[in-house]
Protein backbone atom coordinates (compact mmCIF):
# COMPACT_ATOMS: atom_id res chain seq x y z
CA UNK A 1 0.00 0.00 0.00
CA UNK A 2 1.22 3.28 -0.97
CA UNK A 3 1.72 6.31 1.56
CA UNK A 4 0.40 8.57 -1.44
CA UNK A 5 -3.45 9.18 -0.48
CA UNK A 6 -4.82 9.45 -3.90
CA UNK A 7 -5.79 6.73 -6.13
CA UNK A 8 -3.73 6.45 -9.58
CA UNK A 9 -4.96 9.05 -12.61
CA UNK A 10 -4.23 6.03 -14.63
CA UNK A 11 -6.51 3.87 -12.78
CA UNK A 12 -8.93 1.89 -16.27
CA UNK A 13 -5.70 3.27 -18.54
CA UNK A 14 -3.26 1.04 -16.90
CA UNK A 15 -2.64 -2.05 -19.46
CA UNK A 16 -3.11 0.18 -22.70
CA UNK A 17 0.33 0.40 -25.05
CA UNK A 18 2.81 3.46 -23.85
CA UNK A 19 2.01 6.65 -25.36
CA UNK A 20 4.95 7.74 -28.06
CA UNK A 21 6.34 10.63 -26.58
CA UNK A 22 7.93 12.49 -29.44
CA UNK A 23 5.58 12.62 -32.62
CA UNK A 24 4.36 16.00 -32.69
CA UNK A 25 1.39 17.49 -34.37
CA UNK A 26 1.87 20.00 -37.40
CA UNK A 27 2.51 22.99 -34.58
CA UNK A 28 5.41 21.09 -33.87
CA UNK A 29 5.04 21.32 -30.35
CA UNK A 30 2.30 19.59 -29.30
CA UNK A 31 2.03 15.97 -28.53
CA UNK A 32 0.28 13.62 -31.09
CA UNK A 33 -2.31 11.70 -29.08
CA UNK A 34 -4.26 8.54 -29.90
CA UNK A 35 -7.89 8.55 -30.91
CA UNK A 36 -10.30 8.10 -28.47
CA UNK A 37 -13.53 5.63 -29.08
CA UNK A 38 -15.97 8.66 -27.81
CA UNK A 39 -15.46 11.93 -26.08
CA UNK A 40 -15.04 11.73 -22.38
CA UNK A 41 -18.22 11.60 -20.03
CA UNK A 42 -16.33 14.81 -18.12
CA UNK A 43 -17.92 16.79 -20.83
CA UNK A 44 -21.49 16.09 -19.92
CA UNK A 45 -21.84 14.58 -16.13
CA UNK A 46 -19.42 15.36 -13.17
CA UNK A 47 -16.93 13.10 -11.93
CA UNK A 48 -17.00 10.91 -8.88
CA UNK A 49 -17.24 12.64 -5.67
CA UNK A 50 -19.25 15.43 -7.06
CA UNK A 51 -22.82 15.19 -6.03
CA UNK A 52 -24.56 15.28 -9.26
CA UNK A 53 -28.22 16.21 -6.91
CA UNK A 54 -27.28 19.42 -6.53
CA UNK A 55 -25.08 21.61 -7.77
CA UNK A 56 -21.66 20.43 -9.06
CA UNK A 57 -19.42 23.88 -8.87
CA UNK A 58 -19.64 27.36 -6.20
CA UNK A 59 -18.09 30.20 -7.78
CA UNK A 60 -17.38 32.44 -4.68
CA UNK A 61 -16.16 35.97 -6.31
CA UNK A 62 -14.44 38.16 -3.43
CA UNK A 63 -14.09 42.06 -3.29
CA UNK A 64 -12.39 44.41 -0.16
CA UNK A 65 -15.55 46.46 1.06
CA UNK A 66 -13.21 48.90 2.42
CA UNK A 67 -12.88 50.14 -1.75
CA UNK A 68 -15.17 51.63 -3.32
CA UNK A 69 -13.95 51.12 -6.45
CA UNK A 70 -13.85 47.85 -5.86
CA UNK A 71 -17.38 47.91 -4.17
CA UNK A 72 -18.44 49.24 -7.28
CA UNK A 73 -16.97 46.95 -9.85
CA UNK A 74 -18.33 43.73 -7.85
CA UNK A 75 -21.59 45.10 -7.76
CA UNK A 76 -22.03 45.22 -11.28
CA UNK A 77 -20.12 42.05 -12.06
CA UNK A 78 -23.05 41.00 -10.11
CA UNK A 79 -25.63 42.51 -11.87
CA UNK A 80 -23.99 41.76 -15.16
CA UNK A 81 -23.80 37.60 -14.14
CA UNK A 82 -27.29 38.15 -13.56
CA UNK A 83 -28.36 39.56 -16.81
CA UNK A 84 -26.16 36.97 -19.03
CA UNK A 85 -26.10 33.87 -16.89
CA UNK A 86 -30.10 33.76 -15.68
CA UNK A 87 -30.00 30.10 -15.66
CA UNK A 88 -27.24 30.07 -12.78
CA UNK A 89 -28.10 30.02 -9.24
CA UNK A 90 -26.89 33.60 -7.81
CA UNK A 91 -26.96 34.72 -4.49
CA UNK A 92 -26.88 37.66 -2.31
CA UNK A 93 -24.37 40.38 -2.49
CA UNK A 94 -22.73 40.38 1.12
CA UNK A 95 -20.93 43.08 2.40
CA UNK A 96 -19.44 41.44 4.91
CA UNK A 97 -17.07 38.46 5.62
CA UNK A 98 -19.77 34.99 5.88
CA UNK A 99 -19.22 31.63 6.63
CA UNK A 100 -15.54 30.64 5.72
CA UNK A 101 -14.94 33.74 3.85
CA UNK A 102 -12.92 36.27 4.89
CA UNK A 103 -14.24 39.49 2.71
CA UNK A 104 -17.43 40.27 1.23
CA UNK A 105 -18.60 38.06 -2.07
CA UNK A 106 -21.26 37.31 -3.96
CA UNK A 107 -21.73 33.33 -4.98
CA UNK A 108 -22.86 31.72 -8.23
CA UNK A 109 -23.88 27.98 -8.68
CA UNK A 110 -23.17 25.69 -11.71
CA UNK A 111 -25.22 22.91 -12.59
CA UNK A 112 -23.65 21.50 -15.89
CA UNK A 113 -19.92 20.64 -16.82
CA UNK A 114 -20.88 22.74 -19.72
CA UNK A 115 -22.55 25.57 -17.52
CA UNK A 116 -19.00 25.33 -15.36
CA UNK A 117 -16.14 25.46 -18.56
CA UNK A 118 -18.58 28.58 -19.78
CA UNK A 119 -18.63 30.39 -16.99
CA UNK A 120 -15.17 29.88 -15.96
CA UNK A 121 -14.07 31.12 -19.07
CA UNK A 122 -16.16 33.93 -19.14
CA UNK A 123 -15.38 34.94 -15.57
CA UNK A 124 -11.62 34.72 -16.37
CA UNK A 125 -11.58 37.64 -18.38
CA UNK A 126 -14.16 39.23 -16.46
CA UNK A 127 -13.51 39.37 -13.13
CA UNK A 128 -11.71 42.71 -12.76
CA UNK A 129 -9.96 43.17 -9.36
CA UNK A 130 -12.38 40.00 -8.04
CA UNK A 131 -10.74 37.07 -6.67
CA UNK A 132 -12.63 34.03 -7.20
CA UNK A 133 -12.51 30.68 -4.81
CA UNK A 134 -14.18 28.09 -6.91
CA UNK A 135 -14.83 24.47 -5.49
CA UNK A 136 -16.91 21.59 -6.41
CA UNK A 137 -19.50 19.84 -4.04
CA UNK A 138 -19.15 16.94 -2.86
CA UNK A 139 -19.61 15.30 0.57
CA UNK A 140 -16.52 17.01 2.60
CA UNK A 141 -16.83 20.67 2.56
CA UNK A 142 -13.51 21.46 4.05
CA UNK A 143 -11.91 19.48 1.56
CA UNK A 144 -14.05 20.97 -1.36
CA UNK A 145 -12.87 24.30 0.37
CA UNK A 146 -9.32 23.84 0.77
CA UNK A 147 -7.72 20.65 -1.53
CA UNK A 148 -9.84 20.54 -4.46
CA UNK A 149 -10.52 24.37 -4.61
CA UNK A 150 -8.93 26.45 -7.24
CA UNK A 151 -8.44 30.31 -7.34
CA UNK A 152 -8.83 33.42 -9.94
CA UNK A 153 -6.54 36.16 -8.77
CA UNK A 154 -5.18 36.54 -5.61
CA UNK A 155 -6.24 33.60 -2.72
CA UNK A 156 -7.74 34.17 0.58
CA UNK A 157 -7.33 32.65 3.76
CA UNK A 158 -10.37 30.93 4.62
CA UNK A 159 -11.71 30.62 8.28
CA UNK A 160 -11.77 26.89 8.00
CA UNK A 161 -13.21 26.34 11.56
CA UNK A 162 -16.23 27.69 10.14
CA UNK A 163 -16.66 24.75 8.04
CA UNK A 164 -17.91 22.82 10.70
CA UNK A 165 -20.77 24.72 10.85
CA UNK A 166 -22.00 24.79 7.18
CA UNK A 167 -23.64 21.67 6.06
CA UNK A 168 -24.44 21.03 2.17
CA UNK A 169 -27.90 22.68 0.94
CA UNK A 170 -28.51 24.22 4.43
CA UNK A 171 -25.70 26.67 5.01
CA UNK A 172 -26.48 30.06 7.02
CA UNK A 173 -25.56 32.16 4.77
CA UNK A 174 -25.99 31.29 1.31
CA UNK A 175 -29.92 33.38 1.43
């Protein structure tokens, strides 16, 4: 048994012939790859731990209240995410620190991997001076909060204590 927690990427992949390593396509730097029977179910269903019930991806999108430019811009990022992304679920604008976060945000809920890539990408260029935690949900909220979370812009230390609090679907401040 290994002392590495995670199970193998290669796990299903494992007696397949070795990949060739230096046959590059016509860019001349990118790696040739072998066809693939169909495209992979990650384009259209969440992966395992991800509770596919509910939503699969928070977007939490951080500003400093103490700016008002800042203020400003997050507030209509807000309204603007409303206007072009209806179909998300959008909460509240806080002006305070809630939960595990440590500033004022706003939050917006994916339901779709499709819903996710577009709004990630769109929220990339976007975001202005926003930093954005974004974690998927699955049944351990610190971990979704901490070691699978990924960050837009600068991170924030989260008040992980407070994670013992928030349960999934039921969380005090997500209004």
């Amino acid at each position: 048994m290994s002392p590495f927690p995670y199970k193998s990427p290669l796990e299903g992949y494992e007696n397949l012939p070795p990949l060739d390593s230096e046959a590059r396509n016509p860019d001349g730097k990118s790696l040739v790859n072998p066809p693939a029977e169909k495209l992979s179910d990650a384009y259209v269903t969440f992966p395992e731990p991800i509770i596919k019930t509910n939503n699969g991806f928070d977007f939490h999108i951080y500003y400093m209240p103490s700016s008002p430019d800042e203020s400003k811009f997050a507030k209509e990022l807000h309204e603007r995410i409303r206007r072009e992304f209806p179909e998300l679920r959008i909460y509240r604008f806080w002006d305070k620190a809630v939960g595990p976060h440590p500033t004022a945000m706003f939050e917006v809920n994916t339901f779709t991997p499709h819903q996710t890539g577009a709004f990630f990408s769109w929220l990339a260029v976007n975001r202005g001076p926003c930093s954005v935690l974004i974690h998927p949900n699955t049944d351990d909220a610190l971990k979704d909060h901490t070691e699978l979370a990924t960050w837009m812009g600068r991170p924030w230390p989260l008040n992980i204590p407070s994670l013992g609090f928030v349960s999934r679907g039921s969380s005090s401040f997500a209004a």
